[in-house]
N, C-alpha and C. Protein backbone atom coordinates (compact mmCIF):
# COMPACT_ATOMS: atom_id res chain seq x y z
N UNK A 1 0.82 -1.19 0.00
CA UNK A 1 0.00 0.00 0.00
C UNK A 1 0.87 1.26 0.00
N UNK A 2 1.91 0.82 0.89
CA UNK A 2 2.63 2.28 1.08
C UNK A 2 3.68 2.84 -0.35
N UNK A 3 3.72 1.95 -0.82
CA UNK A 3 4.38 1.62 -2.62
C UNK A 3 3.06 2.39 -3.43
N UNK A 4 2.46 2.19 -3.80
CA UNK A 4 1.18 2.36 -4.58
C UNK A 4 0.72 3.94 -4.17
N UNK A 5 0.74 4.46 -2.77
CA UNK A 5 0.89 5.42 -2.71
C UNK A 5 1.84 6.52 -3.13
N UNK A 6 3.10 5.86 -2.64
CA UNK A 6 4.40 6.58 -3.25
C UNK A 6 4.70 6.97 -4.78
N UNK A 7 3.80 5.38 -5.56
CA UNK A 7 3.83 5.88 -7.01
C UNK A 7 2.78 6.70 -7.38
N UNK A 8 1.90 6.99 -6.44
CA UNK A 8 1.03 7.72 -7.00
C UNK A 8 1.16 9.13 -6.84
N UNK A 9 1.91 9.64 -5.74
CA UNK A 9 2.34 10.72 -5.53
C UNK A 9 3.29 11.63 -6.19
N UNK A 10 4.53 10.32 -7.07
CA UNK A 10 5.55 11.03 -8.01
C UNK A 10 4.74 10.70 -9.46
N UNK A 11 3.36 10.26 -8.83
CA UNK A 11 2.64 10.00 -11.29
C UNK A 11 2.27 11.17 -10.71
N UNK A 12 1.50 12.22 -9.57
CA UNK A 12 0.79 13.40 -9.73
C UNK A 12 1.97 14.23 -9.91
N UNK A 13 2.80 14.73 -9.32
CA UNK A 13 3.47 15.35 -9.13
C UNK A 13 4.26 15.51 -10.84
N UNK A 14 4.62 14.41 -11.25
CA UNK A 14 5.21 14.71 -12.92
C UNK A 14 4.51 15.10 -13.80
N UNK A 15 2.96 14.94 -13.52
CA UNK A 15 1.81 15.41 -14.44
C UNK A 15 1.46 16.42 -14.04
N UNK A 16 1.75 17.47 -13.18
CA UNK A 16 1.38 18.40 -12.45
C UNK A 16 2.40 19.43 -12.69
N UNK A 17 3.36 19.01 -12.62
CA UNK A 17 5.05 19.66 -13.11
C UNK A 17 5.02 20.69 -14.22
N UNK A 18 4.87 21.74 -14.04
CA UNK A 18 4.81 22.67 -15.71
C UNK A 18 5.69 22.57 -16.57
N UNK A 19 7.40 22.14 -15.78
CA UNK A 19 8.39 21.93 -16.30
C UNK A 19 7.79 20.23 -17.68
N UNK A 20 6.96 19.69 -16.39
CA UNK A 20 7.08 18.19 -17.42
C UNK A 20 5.83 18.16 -18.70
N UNK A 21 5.18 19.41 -18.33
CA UNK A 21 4.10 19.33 -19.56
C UNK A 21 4.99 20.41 -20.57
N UNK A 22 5.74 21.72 -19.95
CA UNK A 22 6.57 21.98 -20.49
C UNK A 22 7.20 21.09 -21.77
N UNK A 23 8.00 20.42 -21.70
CA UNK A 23 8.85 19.35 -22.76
C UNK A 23 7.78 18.24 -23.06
N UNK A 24 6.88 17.83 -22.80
CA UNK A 24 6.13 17.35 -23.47
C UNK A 24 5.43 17.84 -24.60
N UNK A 25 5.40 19.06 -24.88
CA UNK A 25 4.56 19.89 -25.84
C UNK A 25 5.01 20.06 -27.47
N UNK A 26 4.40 19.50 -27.89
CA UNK A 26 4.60 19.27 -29.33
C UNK A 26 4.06 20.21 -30.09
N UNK A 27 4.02 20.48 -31.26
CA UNK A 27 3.64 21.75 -32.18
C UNK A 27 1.96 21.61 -32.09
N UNK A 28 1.60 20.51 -32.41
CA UNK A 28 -0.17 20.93 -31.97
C UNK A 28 -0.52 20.79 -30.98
N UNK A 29 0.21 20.73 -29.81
CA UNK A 29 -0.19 21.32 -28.72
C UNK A 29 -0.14 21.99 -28.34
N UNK A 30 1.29 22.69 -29.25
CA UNK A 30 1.31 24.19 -28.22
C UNK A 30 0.36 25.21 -29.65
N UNK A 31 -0.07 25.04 -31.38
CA UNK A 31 -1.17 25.36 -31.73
C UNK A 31 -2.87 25.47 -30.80
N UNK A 32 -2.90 24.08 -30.26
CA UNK A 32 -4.08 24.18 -29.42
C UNK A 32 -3.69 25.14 -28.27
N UNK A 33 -3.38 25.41 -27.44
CA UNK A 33 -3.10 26.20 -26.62
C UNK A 33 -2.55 27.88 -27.08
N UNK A 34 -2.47 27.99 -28.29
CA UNK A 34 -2.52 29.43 -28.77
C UNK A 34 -3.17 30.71 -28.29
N UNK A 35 -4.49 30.05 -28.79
CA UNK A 35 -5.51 31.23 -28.48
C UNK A 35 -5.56 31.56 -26.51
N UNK A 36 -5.36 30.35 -26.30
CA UNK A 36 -5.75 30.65 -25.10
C UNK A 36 -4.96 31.45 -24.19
N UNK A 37 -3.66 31.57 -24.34
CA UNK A 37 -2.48 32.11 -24.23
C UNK A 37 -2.29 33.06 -24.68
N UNK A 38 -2.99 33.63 -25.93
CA UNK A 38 -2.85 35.45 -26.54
C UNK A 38 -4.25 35.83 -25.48
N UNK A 39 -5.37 35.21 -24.99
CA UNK A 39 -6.31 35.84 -24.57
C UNK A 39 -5.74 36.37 -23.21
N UNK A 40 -4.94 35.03 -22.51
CA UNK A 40 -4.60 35.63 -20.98
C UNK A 40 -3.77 36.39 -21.09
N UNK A 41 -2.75 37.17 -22.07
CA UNK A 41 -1.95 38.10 -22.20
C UNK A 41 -0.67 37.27 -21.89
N UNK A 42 -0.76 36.14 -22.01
CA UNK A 42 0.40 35.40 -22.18
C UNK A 42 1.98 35.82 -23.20
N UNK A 43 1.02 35.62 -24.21
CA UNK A 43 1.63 35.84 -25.35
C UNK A 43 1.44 37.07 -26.33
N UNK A 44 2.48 37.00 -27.74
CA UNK A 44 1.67 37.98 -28.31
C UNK A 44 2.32 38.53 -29.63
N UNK A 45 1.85 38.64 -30.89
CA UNK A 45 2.41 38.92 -31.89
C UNK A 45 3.56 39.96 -31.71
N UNK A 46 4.46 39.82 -32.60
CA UNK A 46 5.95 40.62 -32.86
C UNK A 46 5.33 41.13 -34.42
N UNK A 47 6.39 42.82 -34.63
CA UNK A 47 6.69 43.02 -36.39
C UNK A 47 7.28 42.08 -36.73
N UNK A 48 8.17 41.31 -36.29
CA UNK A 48 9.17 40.34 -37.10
C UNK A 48 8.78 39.39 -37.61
N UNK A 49 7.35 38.90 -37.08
CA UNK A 49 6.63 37.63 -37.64
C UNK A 49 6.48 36.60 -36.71
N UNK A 50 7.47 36.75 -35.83
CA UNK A 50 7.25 35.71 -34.48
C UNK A 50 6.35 36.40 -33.52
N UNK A 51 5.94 34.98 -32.54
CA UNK A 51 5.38 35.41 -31.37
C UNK A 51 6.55 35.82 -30.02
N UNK A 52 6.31 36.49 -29.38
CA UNK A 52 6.66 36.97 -28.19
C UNK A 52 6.34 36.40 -26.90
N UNK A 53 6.84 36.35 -25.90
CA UNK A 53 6.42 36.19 -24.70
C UNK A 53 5.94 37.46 -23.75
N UNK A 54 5.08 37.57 -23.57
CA UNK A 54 4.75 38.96 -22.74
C UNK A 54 4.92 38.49 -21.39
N UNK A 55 4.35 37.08 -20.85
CA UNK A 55 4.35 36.66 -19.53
C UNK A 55 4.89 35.19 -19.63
N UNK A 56 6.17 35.34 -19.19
CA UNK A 56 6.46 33.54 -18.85
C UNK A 56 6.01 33.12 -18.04
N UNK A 57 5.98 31.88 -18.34
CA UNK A 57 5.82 30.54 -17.55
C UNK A 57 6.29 29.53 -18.36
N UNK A 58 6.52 28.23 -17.73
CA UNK A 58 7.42 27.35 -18.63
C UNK A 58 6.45 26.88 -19.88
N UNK A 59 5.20 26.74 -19.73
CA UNK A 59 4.59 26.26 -20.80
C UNK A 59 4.23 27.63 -21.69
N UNK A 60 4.45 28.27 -21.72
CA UNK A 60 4.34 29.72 -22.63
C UNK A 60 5.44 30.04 -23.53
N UNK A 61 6.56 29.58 -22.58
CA UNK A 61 7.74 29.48 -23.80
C UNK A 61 8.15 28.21 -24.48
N UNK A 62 7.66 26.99 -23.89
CA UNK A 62 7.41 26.33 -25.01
C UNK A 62 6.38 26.81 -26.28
N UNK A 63 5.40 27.32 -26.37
CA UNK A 63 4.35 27.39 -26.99
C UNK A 63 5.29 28.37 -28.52
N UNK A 64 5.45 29.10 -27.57
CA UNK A 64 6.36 30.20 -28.45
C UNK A 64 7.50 29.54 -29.15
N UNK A 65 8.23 28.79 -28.55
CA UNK A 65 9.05 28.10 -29.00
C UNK A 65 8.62 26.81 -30.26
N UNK A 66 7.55 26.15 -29.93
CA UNK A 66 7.46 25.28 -31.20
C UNK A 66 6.65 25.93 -32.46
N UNK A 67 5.74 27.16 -31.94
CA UNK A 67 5.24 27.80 -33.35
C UNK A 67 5.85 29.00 -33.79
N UNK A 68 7.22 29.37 -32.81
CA UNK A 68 8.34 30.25 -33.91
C UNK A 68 9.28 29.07 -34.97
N UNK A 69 9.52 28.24 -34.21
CA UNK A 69 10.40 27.54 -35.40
C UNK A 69 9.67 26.76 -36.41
N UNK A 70 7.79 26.30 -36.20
CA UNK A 70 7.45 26.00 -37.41
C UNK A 70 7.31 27.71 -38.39
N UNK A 71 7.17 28.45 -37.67
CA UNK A 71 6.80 29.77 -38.49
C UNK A 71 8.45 29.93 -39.37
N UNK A 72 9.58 29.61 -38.72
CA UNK A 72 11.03 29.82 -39.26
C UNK A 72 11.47 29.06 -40.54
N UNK A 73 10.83 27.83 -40.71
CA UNK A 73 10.59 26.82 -41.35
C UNK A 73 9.58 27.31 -42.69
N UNK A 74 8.92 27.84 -42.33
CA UNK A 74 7.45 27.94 -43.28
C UNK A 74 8.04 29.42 -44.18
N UNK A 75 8.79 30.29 -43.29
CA UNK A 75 9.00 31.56 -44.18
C UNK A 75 10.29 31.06 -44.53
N UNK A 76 11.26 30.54 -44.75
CA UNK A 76 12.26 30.07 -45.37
C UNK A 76 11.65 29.14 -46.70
N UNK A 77 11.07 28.39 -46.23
CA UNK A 77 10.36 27.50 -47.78
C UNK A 77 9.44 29.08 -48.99
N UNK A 78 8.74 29.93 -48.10
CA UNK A 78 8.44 30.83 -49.25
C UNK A 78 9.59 31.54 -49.63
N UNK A 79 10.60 31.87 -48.48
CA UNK A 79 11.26 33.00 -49.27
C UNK A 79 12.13 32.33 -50.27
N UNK A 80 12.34 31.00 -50.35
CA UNK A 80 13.22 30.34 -50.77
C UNK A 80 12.81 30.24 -52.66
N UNK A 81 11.16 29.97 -52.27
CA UNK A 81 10.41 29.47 -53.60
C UNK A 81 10.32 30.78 -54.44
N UNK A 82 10.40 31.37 -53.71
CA UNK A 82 10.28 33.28 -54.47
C UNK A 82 11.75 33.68 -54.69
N UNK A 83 12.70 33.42 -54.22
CA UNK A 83 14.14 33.77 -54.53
C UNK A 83 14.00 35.14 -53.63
N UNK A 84 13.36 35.41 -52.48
CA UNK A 84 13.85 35.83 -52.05
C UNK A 84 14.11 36.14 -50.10
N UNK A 85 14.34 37.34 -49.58
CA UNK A 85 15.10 37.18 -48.32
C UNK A 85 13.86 37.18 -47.04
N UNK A 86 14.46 35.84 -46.50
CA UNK A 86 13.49 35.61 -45.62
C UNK A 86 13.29 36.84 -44.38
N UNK A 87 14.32 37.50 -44.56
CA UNK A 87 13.78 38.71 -43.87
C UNK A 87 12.74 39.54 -44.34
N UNK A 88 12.26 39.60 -45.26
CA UNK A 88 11.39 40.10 -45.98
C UNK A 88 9.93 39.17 -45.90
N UNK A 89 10.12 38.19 -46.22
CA UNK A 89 8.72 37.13 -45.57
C UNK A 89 8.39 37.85 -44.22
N UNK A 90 9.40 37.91 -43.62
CA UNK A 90 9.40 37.93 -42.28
C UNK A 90 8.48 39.01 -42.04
N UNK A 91 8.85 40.34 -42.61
CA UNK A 91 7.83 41.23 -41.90
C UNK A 91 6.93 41.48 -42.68
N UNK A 92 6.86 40.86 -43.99
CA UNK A 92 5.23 40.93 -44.20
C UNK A 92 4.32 39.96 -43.56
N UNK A 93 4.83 38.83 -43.11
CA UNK A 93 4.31 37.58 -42.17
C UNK A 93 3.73 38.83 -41.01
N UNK A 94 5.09 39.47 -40.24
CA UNK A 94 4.47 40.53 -38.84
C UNK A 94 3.42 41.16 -39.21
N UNK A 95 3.49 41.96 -40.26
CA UNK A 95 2.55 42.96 -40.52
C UNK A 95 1.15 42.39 -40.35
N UNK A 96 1.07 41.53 -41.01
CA UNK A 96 -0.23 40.88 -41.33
C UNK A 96 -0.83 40.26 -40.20
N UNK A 97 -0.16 39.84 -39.25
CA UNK A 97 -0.42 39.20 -37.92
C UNK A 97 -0.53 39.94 -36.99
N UNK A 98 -0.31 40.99 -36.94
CA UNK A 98 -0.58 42.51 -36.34
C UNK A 98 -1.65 43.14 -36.66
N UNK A 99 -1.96 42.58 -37.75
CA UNK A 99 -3.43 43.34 -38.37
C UNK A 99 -4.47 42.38 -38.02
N UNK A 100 -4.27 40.83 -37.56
CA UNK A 100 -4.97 40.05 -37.89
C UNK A 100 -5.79 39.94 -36.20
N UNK A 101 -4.74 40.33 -35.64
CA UNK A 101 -4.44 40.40 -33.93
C UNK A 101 -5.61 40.77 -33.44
N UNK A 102 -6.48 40.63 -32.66
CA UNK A 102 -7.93 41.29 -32.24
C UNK A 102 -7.45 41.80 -31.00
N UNK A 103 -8.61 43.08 -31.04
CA UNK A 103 -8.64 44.19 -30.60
C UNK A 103 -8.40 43.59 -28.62
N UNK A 104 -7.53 44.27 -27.83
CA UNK A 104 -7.34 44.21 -26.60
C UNK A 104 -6.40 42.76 -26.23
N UNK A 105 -5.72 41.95 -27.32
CA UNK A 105 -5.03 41.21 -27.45
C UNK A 105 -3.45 42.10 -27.43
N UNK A 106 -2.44 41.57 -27.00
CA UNK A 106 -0.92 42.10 -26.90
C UNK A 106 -0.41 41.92 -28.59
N UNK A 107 0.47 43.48 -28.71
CA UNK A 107 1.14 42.78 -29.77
C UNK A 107 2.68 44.07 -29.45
N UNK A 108 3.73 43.93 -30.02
CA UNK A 108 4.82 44.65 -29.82
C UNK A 108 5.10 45.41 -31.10
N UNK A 109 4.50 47.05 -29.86
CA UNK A 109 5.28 48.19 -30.75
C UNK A 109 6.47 48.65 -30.11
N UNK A 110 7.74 48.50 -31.26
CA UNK A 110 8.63 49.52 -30.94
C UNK A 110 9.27 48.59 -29.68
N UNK A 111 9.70 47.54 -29.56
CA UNK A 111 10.21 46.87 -28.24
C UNK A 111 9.00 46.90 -27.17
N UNK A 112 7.86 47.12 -27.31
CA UNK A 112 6.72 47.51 -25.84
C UNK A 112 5.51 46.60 -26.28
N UNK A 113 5.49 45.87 -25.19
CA UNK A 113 4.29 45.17 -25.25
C UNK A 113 3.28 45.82 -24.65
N UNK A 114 1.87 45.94 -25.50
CA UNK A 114 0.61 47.08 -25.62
C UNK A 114 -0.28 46.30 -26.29
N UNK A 115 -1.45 46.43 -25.41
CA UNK A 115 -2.77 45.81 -26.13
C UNK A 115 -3.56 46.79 -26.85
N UNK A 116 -3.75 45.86 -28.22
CA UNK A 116 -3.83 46.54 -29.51
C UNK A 116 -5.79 46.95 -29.53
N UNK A 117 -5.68 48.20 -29.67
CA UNK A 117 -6.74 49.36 -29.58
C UNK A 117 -7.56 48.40 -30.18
């Protein structure tokens, strides 16, 4: 009994762990968890085309972390197919995601994170 307890205490505790859902988080998970994360002011569009972190926590920068490098991935294949510089994908990707951003959601002007009018 006293076993069965003990394992049950380190299965809650690793499932409970932000660190362990942290590294568990795969690209559609941290997609599913998007929205929910720009609503709490978690997160939040960049000009550059990436997302930002406005508020860490370990599962926030994963989130950021697996849908900047599919986003790094995705504007390299256009800029690549167009011949040209993925810096340039890049901030028409921002622009547009800045525009796309709803109203009282975070997005970064100018280095400052500000919820967008």
């Amino acid at each position: 009994m006293k076993y069965l307890l003990t394992l049950l205490l380190v299965t809650f505790i690793g499932l409970s762990s932000p660190l362990a859902q942290a590294q568990q988080l795969d690209l559609q998970q941290a997609k599913a968890q998007l929205s929910e994360a720009k609503e709490q002011g978690l997160v939040g569009e960049k000009a550059d085309g990436y997302l930002g972190v406005v508020e860490s926590t370990e599962v926030t920068e994963q989130i950021v972390k697996k849908i900047n490098e599919a986003r790094r991935k995705e504007y390299t294949r256009i800029a690549n197919e167009n011949d040209i510089a993925v810096a340039d994908v890049e901030l028409v990707a921002g622009k547009r995601a800045i525009e796309l951003t709803k109203s009282g959601l975070y997005i970064n002007v100018d280095g400052d994170w500000r919820k967008k009018p």
